[in-house]
Protein backbone atom coordinates (compact mmCIF):
# COMPACT_ATOMS: atom_id res chain seq x y z
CA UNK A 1 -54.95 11.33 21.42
CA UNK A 2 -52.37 11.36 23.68
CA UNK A 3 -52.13 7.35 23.47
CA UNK A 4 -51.63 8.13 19.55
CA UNK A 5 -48.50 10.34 19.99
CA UNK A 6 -46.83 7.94 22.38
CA UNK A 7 -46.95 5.46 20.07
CA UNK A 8 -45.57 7.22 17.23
CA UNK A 9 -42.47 8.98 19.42
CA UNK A 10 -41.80 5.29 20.12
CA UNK A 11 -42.43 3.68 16.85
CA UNK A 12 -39.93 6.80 15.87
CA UNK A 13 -37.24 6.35 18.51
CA UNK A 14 -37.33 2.30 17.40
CA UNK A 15 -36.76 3.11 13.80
CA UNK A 16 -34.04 5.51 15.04
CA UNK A 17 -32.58 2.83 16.36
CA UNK A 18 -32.33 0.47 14.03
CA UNK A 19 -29.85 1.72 11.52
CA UNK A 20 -27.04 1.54 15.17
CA UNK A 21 -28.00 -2.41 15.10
CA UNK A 22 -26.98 -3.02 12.05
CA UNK A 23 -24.18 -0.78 12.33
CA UNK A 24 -22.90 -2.42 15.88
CA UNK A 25 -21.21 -5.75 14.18
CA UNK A 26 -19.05 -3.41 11.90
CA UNK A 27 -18.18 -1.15 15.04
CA UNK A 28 -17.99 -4.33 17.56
CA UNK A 29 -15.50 -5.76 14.96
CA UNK A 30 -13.54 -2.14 14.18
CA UNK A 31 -13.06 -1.44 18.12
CA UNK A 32 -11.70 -5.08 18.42
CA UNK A 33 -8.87 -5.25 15.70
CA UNK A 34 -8.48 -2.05 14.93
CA UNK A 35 -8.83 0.78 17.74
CA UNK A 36 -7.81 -1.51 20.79
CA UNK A 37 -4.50 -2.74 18.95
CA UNK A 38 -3.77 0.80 17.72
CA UNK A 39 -4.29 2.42 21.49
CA UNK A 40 -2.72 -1.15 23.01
CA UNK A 41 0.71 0.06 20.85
CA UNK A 42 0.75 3.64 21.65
CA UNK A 43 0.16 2.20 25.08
CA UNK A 44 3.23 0.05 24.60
CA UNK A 45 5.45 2.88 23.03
CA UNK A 46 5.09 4.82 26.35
CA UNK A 47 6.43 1.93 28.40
CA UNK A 48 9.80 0.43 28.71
CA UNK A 49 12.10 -2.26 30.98
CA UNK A 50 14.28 -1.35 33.55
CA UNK A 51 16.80 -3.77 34.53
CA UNK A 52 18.28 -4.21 37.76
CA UNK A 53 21.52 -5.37 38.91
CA UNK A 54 22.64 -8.12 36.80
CA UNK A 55 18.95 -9.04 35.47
CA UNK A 56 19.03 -12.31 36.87
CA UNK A 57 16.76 -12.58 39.19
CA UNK A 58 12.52 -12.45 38.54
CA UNK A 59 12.23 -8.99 39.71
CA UNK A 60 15.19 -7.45 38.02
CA UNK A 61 13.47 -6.40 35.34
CA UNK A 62 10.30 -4.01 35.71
CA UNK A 63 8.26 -2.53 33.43
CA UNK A 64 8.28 1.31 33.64
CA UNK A 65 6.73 4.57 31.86
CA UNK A 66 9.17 5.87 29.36
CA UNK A 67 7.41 8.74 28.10
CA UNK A 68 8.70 9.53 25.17
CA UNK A 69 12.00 8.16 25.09
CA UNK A 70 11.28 5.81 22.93
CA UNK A 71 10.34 7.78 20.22
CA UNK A 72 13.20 9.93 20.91
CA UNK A 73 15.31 7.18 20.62
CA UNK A 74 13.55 5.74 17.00
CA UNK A 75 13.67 9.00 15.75
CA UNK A 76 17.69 8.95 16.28
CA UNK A 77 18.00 6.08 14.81
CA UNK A 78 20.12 5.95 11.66
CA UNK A 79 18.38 2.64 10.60
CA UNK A 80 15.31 4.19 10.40
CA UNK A 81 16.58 6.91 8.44
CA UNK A 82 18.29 4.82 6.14
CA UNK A 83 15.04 2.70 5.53
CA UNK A 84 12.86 5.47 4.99
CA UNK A 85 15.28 6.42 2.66
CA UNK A 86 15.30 3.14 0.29
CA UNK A 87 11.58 3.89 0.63
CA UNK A 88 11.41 6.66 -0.92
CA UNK A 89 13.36 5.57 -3.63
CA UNK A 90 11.28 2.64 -4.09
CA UNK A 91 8.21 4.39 -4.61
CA UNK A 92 10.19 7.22 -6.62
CA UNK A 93 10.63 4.16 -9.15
CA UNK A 94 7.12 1.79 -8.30
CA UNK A 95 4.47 4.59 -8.50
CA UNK A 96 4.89 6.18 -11.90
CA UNK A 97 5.45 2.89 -13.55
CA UNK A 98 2.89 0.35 -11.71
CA UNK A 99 0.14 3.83 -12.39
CA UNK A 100 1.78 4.54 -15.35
CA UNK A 101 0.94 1.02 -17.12
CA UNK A 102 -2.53 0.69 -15.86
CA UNK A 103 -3.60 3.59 -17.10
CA UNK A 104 -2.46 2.62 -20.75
CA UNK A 105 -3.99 -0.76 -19.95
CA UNK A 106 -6.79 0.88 -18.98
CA UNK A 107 -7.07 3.26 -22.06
CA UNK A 108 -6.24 0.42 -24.50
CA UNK A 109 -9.03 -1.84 -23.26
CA UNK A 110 -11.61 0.65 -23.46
CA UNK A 111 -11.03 1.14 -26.85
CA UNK A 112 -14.02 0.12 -29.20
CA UNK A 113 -13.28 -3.47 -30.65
CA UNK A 114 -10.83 -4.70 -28.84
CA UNK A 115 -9.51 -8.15 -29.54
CA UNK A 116 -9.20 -10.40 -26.81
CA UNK A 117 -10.46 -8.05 -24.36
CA UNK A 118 -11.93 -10.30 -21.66
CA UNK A 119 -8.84 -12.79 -21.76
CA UNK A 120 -6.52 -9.76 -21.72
CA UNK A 121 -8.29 -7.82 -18.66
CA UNK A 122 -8.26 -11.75 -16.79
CA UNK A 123 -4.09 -11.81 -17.84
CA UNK A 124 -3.17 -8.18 -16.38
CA UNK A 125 -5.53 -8.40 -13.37
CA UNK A 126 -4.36 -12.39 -12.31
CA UNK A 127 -0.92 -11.44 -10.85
CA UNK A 128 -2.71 -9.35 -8.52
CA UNK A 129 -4.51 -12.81 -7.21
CA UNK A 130 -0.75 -14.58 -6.20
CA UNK A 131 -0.48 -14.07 -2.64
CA UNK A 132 2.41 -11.67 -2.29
CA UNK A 133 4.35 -14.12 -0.44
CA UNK A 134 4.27 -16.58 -3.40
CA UNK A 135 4.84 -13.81 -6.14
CA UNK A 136 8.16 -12.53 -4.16
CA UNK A 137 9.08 -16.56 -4.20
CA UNK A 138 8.44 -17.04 -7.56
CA UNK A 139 10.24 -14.04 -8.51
CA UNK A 140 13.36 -14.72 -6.28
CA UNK A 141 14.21 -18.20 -7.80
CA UNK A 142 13.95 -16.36 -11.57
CA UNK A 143 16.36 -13.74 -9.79
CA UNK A 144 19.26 -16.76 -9.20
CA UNK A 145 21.34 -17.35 -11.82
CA UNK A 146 22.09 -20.64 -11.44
CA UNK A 147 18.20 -21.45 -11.64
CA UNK A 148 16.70 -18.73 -13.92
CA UNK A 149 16.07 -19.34 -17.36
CA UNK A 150 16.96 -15.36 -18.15
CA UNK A 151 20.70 -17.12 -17.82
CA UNK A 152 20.33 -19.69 -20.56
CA UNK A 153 18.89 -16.74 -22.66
CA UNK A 154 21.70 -14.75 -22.15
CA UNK A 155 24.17 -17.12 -22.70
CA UNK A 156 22.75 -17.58 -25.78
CA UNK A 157 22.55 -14.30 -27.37
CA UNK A 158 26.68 -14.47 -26.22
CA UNK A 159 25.76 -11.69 -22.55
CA UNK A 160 26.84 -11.70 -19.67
CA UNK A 161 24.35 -13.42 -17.07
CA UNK A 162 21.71 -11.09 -14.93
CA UNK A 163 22.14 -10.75 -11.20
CA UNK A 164 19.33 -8.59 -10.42
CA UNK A 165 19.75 -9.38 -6.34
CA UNK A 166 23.50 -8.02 -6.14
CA UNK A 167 24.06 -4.37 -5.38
CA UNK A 168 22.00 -1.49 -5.92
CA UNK A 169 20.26 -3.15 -8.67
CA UNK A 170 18.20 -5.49 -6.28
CA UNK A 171 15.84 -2.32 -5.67
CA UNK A 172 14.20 -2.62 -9.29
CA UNK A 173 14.37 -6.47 -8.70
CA UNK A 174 11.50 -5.79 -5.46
CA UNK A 175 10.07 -3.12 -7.71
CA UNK A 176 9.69 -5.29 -10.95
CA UNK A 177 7.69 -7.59 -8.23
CA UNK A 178 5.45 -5.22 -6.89
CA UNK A 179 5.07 -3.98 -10.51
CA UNK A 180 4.26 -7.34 -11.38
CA UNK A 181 1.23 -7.67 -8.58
CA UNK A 182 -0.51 -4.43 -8.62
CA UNK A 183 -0.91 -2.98 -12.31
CA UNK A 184 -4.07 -5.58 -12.32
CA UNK A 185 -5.35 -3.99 -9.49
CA UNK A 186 -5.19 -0.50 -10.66
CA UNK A 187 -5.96 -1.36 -13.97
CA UNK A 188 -9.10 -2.70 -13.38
CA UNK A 189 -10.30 0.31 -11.10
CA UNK A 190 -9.66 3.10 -13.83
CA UNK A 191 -11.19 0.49 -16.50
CA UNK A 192 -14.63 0.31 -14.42
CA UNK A 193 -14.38 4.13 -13.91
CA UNK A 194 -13.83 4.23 -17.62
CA UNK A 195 -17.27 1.97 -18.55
CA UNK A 196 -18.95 4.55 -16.41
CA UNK A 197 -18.61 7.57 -17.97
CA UNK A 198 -21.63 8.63 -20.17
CA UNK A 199 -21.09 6.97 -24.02
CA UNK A 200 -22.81 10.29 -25.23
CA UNK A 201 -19.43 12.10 -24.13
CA UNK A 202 -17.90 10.34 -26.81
CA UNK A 203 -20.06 10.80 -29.56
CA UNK A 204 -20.06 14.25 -29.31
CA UNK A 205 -16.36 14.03 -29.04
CA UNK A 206 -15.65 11.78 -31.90
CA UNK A 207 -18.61 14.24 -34.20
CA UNK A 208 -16.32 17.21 -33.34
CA UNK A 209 -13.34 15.25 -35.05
CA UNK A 210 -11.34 14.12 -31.96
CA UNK A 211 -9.29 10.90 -32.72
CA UNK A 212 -9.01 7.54 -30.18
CA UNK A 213 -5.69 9.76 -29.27
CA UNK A 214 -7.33 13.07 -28.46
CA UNK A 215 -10.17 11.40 -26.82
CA UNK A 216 -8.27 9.58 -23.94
CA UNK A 217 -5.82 13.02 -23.89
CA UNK A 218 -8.30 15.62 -22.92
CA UNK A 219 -11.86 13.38 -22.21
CA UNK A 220 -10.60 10.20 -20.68
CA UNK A 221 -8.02 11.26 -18.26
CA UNK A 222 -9.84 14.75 -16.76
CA UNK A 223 -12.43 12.33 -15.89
CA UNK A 224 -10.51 9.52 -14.14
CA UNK A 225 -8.82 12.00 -12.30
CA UNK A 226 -10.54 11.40 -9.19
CA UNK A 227 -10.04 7.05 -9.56
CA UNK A 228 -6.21 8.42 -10.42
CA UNK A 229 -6.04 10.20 -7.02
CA UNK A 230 -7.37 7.06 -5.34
CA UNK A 231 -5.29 4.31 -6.67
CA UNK A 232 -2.25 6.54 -6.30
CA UNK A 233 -3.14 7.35 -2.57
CA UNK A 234 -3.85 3.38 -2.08
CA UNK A 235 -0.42 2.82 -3.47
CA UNK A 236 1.32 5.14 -1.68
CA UNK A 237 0.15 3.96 1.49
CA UNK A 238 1.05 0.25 -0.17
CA UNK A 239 4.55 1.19 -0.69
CA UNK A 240 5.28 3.34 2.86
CA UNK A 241 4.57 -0.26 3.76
CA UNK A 242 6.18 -2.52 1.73
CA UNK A 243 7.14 -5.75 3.81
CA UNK A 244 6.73 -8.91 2.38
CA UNK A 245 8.65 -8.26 -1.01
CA UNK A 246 11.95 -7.79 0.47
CA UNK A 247 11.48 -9.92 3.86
CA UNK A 248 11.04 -13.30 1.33
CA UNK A 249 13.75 -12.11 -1.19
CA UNK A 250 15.93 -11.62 1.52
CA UNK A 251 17.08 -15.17 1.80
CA UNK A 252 18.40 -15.29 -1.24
CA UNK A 253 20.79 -12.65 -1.38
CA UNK A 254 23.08 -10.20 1.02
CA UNK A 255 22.22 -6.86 -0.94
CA UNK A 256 18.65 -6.51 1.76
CA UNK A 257 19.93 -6.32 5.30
CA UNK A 258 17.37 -7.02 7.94
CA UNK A 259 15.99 -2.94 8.80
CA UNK A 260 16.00 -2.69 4.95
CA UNK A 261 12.80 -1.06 5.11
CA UNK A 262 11.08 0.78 8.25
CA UNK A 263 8.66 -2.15 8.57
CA UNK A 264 11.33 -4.84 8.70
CA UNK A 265 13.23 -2.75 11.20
CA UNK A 266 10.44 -2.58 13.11
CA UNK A 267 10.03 -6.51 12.52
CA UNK A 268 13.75 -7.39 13.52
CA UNK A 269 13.66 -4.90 16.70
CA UNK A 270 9.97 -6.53 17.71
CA UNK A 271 11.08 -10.55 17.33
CA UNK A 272 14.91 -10.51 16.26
CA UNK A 273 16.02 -7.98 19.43
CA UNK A 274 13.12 -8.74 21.42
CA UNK A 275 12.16 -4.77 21.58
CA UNK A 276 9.01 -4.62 21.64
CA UNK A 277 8.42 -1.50 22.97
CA UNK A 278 10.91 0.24 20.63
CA UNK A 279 9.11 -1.07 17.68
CA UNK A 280 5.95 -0.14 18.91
CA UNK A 281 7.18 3.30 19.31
CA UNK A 282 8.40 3.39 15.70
CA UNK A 283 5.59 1.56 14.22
CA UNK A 284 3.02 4.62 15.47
CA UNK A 285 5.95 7.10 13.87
CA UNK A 286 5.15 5.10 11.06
CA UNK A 287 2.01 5.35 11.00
CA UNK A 288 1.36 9.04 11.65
CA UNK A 289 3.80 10.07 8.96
CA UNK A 290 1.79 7.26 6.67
CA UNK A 291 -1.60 9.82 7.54
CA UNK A 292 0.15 12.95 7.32
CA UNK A 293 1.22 11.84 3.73
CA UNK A 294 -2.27 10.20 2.84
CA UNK A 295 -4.09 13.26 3.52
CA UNK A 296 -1.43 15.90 2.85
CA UNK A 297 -1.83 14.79 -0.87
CA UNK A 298 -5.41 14.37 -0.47
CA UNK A 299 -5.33 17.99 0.31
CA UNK A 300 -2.70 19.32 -2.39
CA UNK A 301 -4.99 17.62 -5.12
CA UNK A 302 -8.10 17.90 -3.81
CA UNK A 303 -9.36 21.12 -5.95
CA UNK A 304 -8.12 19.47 -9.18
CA UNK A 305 -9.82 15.95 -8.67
CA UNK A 306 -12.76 16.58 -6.82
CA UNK A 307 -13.81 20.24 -7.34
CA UNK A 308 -12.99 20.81 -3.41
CA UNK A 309 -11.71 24.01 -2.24
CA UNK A 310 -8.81 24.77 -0.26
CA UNK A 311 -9.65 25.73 3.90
């Protein structure tokens, strides 16, 4: 008897065990890239270098704890400021209208007979497949006037040619790309949520009388309100990070300085000023304001989307 129950605790500690193997690649793989790098650059954003005498020699310059000067010092920074600032406008301009569009995408797709649907879902989602590096490249040369066709057009409808990279305009020329890249994305997220609400909803909607109109108005949109709150968190934490965009258009035009955003700054201070202590420090500000933003709009619609309550 005895015997019996042995066998069973261990037959039930083994199978207790078994879901933490398959589990230990995904954690073996998390700890690697993602927890040591993240505790390796708060480790580096407590450090700095002290020089001595006229740094010359091999043991003039020392690595010491700063504390938290360094953040003390990003946080000062104007730059920084300044770049957060063009952020914000950025995304003041990007999220409505990249969201915006793919819900009407969305909504117009799901509409019964559709022509063209499957060639039209393949056309608004491809962009999103061009590497961001490529779309910004592709983008910048129809930006130049002396290469874009948009200048032949305008010259011959008698207007003046468009220089989208000079100014303050070259914000909504990094927008129109990001735009460009990311409706797909969205679009086909709040389509799938769409095919998965419950046909019956609709019948009963279109017996009571409710047009195409009134049907996406007050059934549709409640119910993607949760796949709304997702793809506008994603973006958010997209556009806090926006990099590549401006980094590639950047050679072709004066109007994006090198700290243009907070993730070039951090780029330039990291590999242009050889910093890299600095930039670690303002990459983890970065970072906790990207989470305190994430989640403090997680929390403000959280009752609305999900039926959550407020704690």
């Amino acid at each position: 008897m005895s015997s019996a129950v042995t066998g069973r605790s261990r037959r039930g500690a083994a199978s207790r065990r078994v879901p933490y193997l398959f589990l230990a690649p995904a954690i073996v793989l998390f700890t690697l890239f993602v927890v040591l790098p993240i505790g390796y650059a708060i480790y580096l954003s407590l450090r700095k270098v002290k020089v001595s005498g006229l740094g010359l020699g091999r043991n003039s310059r020392k690595e010491i704890f700063a504390g938290l000067e360094n953040y003390r010092e990003a946080l000062a920074d104007p730059e920084l400021w300044s770049s957060a600032g063009r952020v914000l406008a950025y995304g003041a301009i990007l999220l409505p209208i990249m969201l915006g569009l793919a819900l009407l995408f969305a909504l117009l797709l799901d509409r019964p007979r559709v022509g063209l649907a499957r060639f039209s879902r393949l056309a608004i989602f491809l962009p999103y497949a061009v590497p961001g590096l490529i779309a910004s490249m592709l983008w910048g040369f129809l930006y130049l006037p002396a290469v874009s066709p948009f200048t032949n057009v305008a010259e011959w409808l008698g207007l003046p040619a468009p220089d989208p990279l000079t100014g303050n305009s070259v914000i909504f020329a990094i927008v129109n790309i990001a735009v460009w890249g990311g409706v797909g994305f969205n679009m086909i997220v709040l389509f799938t949520s769409l095919r998965a609400i419950p046909g019956e909803i609709y019948e009963s909607a279109l017996l009571d009388g409710c047009t195409q109109f009134q049907l996406a108005v007050r059934i549709k949109i409640p119910l993607l309100l949760p796949s709304l709150i997702m793809t506008t968190v994603f973006s958010l934490i997209a556009t806090l990070q926006v990099f590549t965009e401006p980094l590639t258009v950047r050679s072709l035009t004066n109007s994006i300085s090198s700290t243009w955003t907070p993730l070039m700054k951090i780029y330039s201070d990291a590999f242009a000023q050889n910093d890299i202590y600095s930039a670690a420090a303002t990459s983890v500000v970065i970072a906790g304001v990207t989470l305190v933003i994430s989640f403090g709009f997680l929390r403000l619609v959280q009752r609305q989307a999900f039926g959550g309550e407020h704690r």
